[in-house]
PDB file of N, CA and C in Angstrom:
ATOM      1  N   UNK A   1    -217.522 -29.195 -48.580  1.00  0.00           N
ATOM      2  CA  UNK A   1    -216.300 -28.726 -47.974  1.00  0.00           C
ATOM      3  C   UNK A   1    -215.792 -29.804 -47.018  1.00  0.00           C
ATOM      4  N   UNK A   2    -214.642 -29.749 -46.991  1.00  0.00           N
ATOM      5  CA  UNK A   2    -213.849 -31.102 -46.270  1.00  0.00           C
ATOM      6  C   UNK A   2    -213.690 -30.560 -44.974  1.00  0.00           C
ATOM      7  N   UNK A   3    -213.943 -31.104 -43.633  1.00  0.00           N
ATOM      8  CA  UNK A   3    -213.579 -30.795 -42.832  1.00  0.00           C
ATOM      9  C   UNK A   3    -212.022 -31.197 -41.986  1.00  0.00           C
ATOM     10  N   UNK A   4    -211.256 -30.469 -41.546  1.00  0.00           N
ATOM     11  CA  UNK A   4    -209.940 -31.102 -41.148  1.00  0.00           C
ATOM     12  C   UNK A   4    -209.771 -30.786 -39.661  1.00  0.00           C
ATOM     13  N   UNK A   5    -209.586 -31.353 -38.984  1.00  0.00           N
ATOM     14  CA  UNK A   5    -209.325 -32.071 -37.772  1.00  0.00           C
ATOM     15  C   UNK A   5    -208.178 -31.676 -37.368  1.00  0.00           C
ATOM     16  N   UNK A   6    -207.879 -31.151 -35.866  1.00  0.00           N
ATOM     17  CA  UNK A   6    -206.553 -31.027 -35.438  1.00  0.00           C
ATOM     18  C   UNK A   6    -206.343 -32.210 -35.056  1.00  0.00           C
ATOM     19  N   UNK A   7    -204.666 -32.600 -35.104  1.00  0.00           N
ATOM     20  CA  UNK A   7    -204.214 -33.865 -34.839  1.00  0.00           C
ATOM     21  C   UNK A   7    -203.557 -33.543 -33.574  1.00  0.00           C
ATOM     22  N   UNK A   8    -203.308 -34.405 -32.720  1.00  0.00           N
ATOM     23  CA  UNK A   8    -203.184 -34.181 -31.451  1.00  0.00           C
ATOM     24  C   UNK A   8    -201.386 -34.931 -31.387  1.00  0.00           C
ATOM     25  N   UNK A   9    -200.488 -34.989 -30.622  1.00  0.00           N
ATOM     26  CA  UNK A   9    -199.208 -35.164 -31.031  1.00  0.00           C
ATOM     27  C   UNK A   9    -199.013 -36.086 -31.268  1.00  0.00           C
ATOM     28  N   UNK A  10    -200.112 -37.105 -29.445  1.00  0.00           N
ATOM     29  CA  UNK A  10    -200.013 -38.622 -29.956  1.00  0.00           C
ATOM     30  C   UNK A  10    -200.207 -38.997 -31.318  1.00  0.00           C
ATOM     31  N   UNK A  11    -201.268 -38.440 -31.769  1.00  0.00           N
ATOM     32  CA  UNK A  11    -201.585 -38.834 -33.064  1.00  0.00           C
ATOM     33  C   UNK A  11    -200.818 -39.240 -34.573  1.00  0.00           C
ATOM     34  N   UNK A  12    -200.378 -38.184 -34.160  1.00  0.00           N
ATOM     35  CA  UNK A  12    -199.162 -37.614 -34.724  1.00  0.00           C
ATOM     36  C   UNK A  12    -198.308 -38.903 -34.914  1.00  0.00           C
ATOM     37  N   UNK A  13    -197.838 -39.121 -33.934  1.00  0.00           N
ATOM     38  CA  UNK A  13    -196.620 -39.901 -33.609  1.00  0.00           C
ATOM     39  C   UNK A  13    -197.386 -41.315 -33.902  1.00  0.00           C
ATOM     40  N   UNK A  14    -198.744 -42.097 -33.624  1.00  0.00           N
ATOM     41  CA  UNK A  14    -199.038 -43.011 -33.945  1.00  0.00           C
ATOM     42  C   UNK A  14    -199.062 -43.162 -35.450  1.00  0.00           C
ATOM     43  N   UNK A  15    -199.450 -41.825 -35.796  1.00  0.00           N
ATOM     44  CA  UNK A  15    -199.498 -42.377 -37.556  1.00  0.00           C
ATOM     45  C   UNK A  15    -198.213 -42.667 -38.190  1.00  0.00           C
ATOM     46  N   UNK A  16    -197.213 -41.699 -37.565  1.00  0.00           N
ATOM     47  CA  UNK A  16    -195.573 -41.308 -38.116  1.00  0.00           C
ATOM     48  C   UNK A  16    -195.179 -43.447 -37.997  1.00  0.00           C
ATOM     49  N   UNK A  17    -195.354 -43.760 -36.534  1.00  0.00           N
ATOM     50  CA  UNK A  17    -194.849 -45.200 -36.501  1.00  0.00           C
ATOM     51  C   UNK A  17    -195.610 -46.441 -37.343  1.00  0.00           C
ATOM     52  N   UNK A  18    -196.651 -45.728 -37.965  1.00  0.00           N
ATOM     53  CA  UNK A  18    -197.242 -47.117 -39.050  1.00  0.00           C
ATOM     54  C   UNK A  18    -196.928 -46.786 -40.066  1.00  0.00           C
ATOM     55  N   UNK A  19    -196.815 -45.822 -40.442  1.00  0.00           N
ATOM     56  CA  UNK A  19    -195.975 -45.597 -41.528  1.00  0.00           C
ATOM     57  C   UNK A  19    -194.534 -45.907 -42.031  1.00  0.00           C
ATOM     58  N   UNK A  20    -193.704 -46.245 -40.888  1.00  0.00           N
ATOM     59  CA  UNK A  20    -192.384 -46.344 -40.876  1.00  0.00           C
ATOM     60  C   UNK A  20    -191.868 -47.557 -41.355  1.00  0.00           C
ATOM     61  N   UNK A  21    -190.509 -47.866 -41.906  1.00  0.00           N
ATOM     62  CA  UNK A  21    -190.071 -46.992 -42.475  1.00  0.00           C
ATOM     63  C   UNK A  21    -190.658 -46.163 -43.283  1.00  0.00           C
ATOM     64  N   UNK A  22    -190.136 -45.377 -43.876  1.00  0.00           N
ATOM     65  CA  UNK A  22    -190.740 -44.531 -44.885  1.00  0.00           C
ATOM     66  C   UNK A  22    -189.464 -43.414 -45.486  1.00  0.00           C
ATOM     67  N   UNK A  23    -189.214 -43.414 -47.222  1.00  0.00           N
ATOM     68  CA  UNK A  23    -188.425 -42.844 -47.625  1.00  0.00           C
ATOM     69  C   UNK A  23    -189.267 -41.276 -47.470  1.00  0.00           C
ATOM     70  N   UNK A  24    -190.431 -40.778 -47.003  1.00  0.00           N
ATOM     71  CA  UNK A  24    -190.686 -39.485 -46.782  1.00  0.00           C
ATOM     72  C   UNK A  24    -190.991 -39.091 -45.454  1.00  0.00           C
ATOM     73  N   UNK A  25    -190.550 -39.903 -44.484  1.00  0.00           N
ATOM     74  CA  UNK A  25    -190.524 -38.937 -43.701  1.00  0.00           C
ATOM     75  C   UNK A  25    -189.434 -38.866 -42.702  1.00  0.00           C
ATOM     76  N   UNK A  26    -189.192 -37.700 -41.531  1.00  0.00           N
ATOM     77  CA  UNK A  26    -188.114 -37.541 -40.554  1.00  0.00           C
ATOM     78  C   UNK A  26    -187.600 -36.664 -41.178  1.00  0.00           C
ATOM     79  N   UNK A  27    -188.224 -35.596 -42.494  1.00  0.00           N
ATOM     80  CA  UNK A  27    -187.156 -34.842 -43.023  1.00  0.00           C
ATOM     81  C   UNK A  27    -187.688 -33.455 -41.782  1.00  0.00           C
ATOM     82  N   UNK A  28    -188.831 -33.228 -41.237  1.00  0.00           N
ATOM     83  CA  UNK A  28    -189.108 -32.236 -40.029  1.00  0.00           C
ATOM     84  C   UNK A  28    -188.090 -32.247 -39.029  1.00  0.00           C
ATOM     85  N   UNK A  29    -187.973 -33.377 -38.690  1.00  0.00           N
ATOM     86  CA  UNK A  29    -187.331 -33.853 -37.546  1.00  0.00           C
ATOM     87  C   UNK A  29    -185.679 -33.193 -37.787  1.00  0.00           C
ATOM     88  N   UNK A  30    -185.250 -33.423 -38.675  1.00  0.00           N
ATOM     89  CA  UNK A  30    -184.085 -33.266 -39.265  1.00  0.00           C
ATOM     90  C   UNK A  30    -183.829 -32.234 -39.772  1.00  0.00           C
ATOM     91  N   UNK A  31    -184.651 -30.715 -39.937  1.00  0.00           N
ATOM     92  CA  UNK A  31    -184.606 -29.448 -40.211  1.00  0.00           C
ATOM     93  C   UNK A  31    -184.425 -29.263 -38.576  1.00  0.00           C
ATOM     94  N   UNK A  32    -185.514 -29.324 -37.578  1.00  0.00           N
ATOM     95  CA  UNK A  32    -185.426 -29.116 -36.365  1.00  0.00           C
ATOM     96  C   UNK A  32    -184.234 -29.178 -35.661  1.00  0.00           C
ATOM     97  N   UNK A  33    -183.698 -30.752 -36.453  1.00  0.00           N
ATOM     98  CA  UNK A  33    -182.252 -30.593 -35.176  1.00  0.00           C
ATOM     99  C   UNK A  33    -181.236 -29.910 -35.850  1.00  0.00           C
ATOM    100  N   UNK A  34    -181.072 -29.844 -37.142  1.00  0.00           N
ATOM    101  CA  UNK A  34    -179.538 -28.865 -37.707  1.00  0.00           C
ATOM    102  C   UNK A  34    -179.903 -27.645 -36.990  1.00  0.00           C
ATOM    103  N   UNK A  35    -181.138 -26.490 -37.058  1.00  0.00           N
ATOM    104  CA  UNK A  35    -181.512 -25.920 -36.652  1.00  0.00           C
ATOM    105  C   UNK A  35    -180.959 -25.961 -34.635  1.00  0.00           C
ATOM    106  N   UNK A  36    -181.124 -26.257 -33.852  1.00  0.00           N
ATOM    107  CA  UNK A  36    -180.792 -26.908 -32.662  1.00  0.00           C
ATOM    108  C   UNK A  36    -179.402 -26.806 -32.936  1.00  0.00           C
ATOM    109  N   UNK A  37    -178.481 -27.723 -33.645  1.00  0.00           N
ATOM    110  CA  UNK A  37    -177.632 -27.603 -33.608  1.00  0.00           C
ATOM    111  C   UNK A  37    -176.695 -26.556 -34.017  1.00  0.00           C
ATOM    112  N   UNK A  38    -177.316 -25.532 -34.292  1.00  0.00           N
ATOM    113  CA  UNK A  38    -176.592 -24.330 -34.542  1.00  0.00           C
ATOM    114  C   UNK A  38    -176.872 -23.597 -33.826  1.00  0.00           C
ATOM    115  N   UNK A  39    -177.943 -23.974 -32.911  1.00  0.00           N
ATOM    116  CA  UNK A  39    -177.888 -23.361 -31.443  1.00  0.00           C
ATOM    117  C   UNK A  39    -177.139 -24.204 -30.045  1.00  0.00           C
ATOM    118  N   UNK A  40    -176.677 -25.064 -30.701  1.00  0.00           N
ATOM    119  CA  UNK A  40    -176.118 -25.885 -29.881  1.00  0.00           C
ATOM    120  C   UNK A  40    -176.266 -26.521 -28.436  1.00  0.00           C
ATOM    121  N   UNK A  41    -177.763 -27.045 -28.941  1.00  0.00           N
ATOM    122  CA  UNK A  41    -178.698 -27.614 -28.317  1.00  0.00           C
ATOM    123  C   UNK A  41    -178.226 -28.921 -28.980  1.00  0.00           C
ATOM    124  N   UNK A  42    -177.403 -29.756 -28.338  1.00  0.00           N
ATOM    125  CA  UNK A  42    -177.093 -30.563 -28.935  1.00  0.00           C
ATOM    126  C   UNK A  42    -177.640 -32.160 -28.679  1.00  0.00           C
ATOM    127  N   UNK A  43    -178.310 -32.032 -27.232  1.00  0.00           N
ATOM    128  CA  UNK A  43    -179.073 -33.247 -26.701  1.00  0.00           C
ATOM    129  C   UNK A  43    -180.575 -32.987 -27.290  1.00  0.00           C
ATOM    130  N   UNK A  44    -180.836 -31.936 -27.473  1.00  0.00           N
ATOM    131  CA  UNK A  44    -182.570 -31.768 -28.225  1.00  0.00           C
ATOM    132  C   UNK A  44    -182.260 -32.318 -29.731  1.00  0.00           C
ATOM    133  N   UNK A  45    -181.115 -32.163 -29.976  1.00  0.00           N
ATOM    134  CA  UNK A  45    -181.065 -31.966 -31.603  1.00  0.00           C
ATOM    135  C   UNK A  45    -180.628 -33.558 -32.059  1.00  0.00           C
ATOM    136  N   UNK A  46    -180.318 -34.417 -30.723  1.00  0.00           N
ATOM    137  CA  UNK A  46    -179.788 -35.596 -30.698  1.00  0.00           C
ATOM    138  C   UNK A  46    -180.985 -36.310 -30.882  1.00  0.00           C
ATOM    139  N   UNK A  47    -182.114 -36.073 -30.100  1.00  0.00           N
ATOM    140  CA  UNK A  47    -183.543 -36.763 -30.023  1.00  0.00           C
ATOM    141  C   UNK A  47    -184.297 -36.674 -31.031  1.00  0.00           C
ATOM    142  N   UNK A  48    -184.068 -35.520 -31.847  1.00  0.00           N
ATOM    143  CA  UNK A  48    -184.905 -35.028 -33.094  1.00  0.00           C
ATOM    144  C   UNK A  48    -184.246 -35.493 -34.191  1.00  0.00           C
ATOM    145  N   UNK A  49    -182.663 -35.981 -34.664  1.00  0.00           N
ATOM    146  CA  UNK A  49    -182.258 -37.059 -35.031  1.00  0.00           C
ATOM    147  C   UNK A  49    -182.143 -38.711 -35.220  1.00  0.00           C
ATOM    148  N   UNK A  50    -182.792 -39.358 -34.125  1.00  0.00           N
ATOM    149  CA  UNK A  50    -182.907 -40.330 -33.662  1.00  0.00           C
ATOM    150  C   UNK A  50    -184.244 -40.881 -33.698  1.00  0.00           C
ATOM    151  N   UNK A  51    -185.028 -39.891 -33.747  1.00  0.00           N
ATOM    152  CA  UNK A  51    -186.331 -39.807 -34.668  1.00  0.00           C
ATOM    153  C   UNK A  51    -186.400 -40.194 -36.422  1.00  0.00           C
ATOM    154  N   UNK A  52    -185.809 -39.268 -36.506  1.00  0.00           N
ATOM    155  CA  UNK A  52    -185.836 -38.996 -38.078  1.00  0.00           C
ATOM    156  C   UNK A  52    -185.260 -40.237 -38.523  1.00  0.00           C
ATOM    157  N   UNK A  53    -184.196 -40.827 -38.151  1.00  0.00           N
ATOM    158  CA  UNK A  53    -183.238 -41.762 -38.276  1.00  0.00           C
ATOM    159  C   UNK A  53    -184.115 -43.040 -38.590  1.00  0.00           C
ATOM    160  N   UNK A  54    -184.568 -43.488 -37.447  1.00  0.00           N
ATOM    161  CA  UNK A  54    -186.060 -44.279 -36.650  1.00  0.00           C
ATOM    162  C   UNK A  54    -187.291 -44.702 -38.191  1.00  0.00           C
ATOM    163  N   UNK A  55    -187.551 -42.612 -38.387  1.00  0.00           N
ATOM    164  CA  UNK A  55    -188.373 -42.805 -39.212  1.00  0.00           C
ATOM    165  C   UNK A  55    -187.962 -43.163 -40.830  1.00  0.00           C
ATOM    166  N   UNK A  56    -187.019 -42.898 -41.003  1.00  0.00           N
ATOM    167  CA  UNK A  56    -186.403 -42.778 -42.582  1.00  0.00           C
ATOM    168  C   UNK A  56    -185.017 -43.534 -42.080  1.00  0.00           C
ATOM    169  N   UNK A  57    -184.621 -44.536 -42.332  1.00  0.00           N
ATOM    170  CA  UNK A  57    -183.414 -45.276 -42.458  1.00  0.00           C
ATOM    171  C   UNK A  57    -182.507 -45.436 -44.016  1.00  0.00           C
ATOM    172  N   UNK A  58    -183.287 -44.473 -44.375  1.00  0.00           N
ATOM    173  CA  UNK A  58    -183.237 -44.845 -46.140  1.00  0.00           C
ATOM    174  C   UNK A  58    -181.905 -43.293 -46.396  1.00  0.00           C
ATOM    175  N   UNK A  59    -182.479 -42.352 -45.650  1.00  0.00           N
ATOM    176  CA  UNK A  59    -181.665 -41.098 -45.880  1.00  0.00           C
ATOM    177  C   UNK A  59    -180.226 -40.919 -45.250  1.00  0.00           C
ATOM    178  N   UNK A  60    -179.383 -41.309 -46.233  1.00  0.00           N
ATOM    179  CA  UNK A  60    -177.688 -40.809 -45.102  1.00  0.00           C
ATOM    180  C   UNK A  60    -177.659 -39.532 -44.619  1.00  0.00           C
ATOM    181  N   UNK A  61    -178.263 -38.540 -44.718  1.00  0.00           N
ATOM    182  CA  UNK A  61    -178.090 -37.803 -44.454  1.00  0.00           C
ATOM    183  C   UNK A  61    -178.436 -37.173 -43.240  1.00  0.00           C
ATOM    184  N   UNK A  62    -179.257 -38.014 -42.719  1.00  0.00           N
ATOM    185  CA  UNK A  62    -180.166 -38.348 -41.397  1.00  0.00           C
ATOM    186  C   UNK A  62    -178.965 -38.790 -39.934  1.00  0.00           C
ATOM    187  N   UNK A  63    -178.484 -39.626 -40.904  1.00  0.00           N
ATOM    188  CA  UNK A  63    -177.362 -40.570 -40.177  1.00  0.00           C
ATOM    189  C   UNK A  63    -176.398 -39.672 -40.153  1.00  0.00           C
ATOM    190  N   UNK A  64    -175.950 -39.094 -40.800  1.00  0.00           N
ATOM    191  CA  UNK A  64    -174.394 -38.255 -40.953  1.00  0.00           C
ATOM    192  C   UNK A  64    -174.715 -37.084 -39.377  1.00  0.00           C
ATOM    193  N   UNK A  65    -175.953 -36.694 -40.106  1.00  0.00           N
ATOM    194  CA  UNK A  65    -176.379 -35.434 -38.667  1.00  0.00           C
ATOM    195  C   UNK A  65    -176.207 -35.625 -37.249  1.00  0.00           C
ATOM    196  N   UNK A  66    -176.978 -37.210 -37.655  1.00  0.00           N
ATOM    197  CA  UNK A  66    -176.683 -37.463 -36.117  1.00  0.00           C
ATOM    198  C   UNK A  66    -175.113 -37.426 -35.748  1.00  0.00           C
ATOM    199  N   UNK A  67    -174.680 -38.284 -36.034  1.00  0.00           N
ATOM    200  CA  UNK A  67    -172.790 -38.622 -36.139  1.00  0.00           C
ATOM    201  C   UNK A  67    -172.384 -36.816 -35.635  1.00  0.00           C
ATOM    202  N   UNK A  68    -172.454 -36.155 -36.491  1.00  0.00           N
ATOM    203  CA  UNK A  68    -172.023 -34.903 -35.876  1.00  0.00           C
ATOM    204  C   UNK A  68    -172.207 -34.467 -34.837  1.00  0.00           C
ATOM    205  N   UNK A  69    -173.933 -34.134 -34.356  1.00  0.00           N
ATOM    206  CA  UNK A  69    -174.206 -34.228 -33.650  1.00  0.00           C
ATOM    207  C   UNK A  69    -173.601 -34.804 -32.238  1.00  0.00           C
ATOM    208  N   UNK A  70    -173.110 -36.296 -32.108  1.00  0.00           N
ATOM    209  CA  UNK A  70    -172.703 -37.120 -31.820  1.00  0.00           C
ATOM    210  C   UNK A  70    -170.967 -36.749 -31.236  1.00  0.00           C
ATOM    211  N   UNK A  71    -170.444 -36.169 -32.284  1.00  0.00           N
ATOM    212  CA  UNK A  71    -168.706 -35.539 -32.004  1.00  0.00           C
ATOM    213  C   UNK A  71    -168.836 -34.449 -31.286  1.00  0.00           C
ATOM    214  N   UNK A  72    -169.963 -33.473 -32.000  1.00  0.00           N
ATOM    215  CA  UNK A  72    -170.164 -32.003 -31.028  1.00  0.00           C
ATOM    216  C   UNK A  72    -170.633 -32.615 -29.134  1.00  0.00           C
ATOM    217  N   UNK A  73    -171.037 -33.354 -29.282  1.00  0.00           N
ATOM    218  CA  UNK A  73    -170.975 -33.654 -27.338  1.00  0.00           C
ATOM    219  C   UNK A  73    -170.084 -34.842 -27.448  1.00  0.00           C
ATOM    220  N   UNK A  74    -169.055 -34.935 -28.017  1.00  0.00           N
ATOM    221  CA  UNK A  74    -168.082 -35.641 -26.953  1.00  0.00           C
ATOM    222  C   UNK A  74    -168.000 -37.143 -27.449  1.00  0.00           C
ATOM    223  N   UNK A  75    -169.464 -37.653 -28.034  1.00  0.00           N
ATOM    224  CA  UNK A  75    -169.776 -39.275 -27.739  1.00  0.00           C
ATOM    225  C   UNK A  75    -168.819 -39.764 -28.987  1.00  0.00           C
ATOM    226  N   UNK A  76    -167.448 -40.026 -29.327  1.00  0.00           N
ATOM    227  CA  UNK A  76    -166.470 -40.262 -30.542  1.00  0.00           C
ATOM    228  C   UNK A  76    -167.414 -41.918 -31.259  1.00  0.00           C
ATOM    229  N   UNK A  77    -167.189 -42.706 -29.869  1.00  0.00           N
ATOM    230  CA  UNK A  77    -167.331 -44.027 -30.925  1.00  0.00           C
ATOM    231  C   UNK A  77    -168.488 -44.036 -31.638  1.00  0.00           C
ATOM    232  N   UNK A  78    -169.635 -43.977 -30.620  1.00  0.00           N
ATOM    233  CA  UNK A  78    -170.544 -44.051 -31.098  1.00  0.00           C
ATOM    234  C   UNK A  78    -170.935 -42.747 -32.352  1.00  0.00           C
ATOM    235  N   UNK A  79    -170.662 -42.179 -32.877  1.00  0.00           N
ATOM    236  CA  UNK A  79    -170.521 -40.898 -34.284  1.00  0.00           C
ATOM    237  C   UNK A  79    -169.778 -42.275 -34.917  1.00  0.00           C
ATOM    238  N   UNK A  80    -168.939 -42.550 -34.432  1.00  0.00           N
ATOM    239  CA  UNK A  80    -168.025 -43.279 -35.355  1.00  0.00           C
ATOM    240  C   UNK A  80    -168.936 -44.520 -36.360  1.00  0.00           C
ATOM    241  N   UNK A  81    -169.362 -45.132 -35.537  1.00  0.00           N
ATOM    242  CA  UNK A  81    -169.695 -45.614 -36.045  1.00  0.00           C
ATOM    243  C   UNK A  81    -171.651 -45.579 -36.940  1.00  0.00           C
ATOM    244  N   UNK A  82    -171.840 -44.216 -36.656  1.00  0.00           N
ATOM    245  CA  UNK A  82    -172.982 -43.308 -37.844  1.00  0.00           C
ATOM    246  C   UNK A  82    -172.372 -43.381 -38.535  1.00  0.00           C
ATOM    247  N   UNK A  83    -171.085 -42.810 -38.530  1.00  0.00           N
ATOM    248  CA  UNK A  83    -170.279 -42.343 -40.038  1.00  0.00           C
ATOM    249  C   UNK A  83    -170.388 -43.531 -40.950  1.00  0.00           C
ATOM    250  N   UNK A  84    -169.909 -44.402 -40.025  1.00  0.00           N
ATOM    251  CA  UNK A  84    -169.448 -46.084 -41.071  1.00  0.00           C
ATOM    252  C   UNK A  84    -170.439 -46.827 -41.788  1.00  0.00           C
ATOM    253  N   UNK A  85    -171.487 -46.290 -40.741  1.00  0.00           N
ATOM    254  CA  UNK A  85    -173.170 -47.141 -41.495  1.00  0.00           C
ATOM    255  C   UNK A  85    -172.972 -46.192 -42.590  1.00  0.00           C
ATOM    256  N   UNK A  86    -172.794 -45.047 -42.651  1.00  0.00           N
ATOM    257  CA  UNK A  86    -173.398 -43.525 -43.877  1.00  0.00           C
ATOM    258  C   UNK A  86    -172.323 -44.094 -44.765  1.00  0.00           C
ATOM    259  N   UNK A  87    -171.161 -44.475 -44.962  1.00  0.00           N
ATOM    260  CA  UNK A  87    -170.297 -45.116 -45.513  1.00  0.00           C
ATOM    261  C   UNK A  87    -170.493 -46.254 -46.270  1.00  0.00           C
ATOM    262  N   UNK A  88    -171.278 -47.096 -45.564  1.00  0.00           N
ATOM    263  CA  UNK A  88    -171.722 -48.599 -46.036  1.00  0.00           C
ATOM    264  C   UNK A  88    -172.782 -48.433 -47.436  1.00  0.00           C
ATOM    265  N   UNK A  89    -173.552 -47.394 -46.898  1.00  0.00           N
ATOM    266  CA  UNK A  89    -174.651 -46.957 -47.793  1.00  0.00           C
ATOM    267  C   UNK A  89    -174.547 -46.270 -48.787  1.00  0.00           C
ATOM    268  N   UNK A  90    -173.532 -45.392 -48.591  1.00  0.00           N
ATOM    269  CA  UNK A  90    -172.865 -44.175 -49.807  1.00  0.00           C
ATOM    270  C   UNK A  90    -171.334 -44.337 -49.324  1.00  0.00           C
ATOM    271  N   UNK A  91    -170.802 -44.780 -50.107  1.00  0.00           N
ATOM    272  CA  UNK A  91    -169.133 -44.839 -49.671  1.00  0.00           C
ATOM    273  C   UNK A  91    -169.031 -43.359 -50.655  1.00  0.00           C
ATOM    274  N   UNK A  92    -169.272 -42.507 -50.997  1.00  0.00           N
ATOM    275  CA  UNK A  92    -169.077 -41.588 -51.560  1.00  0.00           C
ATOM    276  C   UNK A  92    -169.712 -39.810 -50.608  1.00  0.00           C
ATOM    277  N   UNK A  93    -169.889 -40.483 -49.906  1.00  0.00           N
ATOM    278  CA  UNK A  93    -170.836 -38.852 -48.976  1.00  0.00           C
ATOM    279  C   UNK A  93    -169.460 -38.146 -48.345  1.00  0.00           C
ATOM    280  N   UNK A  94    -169.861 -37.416 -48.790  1.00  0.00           N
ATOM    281  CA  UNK A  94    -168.422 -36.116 -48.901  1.00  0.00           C
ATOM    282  C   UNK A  94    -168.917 -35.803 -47.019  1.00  0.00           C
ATOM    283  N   UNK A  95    -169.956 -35.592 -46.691  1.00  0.00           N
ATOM    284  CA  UNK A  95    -169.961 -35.276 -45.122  1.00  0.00           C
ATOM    285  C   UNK A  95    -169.432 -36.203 -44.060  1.00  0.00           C
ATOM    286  N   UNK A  96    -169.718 -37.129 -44.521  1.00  0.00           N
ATOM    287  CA  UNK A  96    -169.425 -38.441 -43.624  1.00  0.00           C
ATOM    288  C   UNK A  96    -168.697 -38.528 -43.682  1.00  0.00           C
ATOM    289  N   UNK A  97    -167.174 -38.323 -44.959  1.00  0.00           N
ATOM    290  CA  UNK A  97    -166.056 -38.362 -44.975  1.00  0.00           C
ATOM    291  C   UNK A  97    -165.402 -37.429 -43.974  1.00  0.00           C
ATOM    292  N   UNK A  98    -166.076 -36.102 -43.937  1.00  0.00           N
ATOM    293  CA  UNK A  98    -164.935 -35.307 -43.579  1.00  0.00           C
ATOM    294  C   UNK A  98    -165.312 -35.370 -41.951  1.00  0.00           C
ATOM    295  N   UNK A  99    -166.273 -35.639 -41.838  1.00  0.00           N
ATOM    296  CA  UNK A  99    -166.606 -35.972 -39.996  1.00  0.00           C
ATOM    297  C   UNK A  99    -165.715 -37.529 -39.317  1.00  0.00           C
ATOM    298  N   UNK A 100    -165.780 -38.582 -40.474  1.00  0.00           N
ATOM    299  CA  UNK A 100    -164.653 -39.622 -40.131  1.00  0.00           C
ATOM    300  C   UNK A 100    -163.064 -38.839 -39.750  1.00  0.00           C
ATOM    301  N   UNK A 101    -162.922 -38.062 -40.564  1.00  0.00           N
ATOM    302  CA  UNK A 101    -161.967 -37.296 -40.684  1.00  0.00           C
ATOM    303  C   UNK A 101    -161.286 -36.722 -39.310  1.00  0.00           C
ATOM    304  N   UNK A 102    -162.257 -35.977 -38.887  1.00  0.00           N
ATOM    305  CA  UNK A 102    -162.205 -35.231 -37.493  1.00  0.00           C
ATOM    306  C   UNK A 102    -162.200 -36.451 -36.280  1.00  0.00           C
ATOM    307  N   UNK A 103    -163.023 -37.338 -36.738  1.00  0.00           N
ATOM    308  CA  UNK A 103    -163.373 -38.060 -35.175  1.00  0.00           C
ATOM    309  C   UNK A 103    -162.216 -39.332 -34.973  1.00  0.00           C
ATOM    310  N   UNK A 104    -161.308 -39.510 -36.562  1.00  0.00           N
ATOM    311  CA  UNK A 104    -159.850 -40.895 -36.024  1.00  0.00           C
ATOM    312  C   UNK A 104    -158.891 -40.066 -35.007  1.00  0.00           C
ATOM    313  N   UNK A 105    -158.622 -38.828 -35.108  1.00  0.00           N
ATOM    314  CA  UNK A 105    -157.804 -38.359 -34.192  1.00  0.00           C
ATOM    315  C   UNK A 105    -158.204 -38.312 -32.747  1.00  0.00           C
ATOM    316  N   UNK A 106    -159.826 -38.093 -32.384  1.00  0.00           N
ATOM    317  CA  UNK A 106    -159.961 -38.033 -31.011  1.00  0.00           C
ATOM    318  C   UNK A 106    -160.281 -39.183 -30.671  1.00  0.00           C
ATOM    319  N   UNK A 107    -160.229 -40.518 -31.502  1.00  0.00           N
ATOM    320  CA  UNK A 107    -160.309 -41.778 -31.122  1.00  0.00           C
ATOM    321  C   UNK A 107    -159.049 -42.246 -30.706  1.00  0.00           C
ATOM    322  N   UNK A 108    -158.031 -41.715 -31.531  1.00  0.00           N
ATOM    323  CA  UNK A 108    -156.693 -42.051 -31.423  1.00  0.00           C
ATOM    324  C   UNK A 108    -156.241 -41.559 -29.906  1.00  0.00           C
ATOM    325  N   UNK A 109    -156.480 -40.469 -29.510  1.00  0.00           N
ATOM    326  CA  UNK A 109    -155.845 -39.756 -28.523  1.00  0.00           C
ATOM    327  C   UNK A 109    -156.586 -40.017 -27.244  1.00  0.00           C
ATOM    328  N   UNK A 110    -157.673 -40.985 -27.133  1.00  0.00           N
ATOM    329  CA  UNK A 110    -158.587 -41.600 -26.354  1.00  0.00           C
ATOM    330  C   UNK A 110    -157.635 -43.152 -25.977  1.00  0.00           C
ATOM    331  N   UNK A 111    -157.500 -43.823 -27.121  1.00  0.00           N
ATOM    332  CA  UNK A 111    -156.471 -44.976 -26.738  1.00  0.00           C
ATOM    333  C   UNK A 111    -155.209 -44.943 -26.485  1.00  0.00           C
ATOM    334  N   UNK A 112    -154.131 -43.653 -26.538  1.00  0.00           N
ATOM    335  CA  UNK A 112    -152.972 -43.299 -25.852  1.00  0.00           C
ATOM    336  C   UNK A 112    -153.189 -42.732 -24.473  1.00  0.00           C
ATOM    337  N   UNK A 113    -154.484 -42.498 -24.109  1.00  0.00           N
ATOM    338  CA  UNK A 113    -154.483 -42.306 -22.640  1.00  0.00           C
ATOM    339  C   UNK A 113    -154.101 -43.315 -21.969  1.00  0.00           C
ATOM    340  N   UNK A 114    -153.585 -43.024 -20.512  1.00  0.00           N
ATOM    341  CA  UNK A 114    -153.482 -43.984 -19.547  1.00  0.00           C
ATOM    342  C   UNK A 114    -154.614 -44.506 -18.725  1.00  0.00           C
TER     343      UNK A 114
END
């Protein structure tokens, strides 16, 4: 019989960073924060993105979350430019489109201020 070991968080997190990149993982991280973000916990859900992101650079979809994430508190350029990387990578991601979408107008109305 195999014995299994609790892993402790550090642990956790040391194995997650030798592993990295990695096309399998940050998808936890990235249930956690949509999750968050529909509680609109939007700075927890920012960190648990930025993770995932970190860990998997490979997934747009990682990137797009954040970007939203990103418009829901306010931060325009910086979403803006998630979107454009998620763009670079998939010029075809229907999410990234429609979040570019939302965020040229409050960029726009940011540079007609005085």
């Amino acid at each position: 019989m195999v014995k299994r070991h609790a892993h402790t968080v550090e642990q956790h997190d040391v194995r997650e960073a030798v592993l990295r990149p990695s096309r399998y993982l940050g998808y936890d991280h990235d249930a956690i924060a949509v999750y968050l973000i529909g509680r609109q916990a939007y700075e927890i859900a920012e960190s648990e993105l930025r993770r995932a992101v970190w860990l998997n650079p490979f997934e747009p979809a990682f990137q797009s979350h954040l970007a939203w994430c990103l418009y829901k508190q306010g931060k325009y350029p910086e979403a803006m430019e998630w979107v454009e990387k998620v763009l670079a990578q998939t010029p075809d991601h229907v999410e990234a489109q429609s979040i570019r979408a939302l965020i040229q107008p409050k960029l726009g109305e940011r540079q007609n201020r005085p």
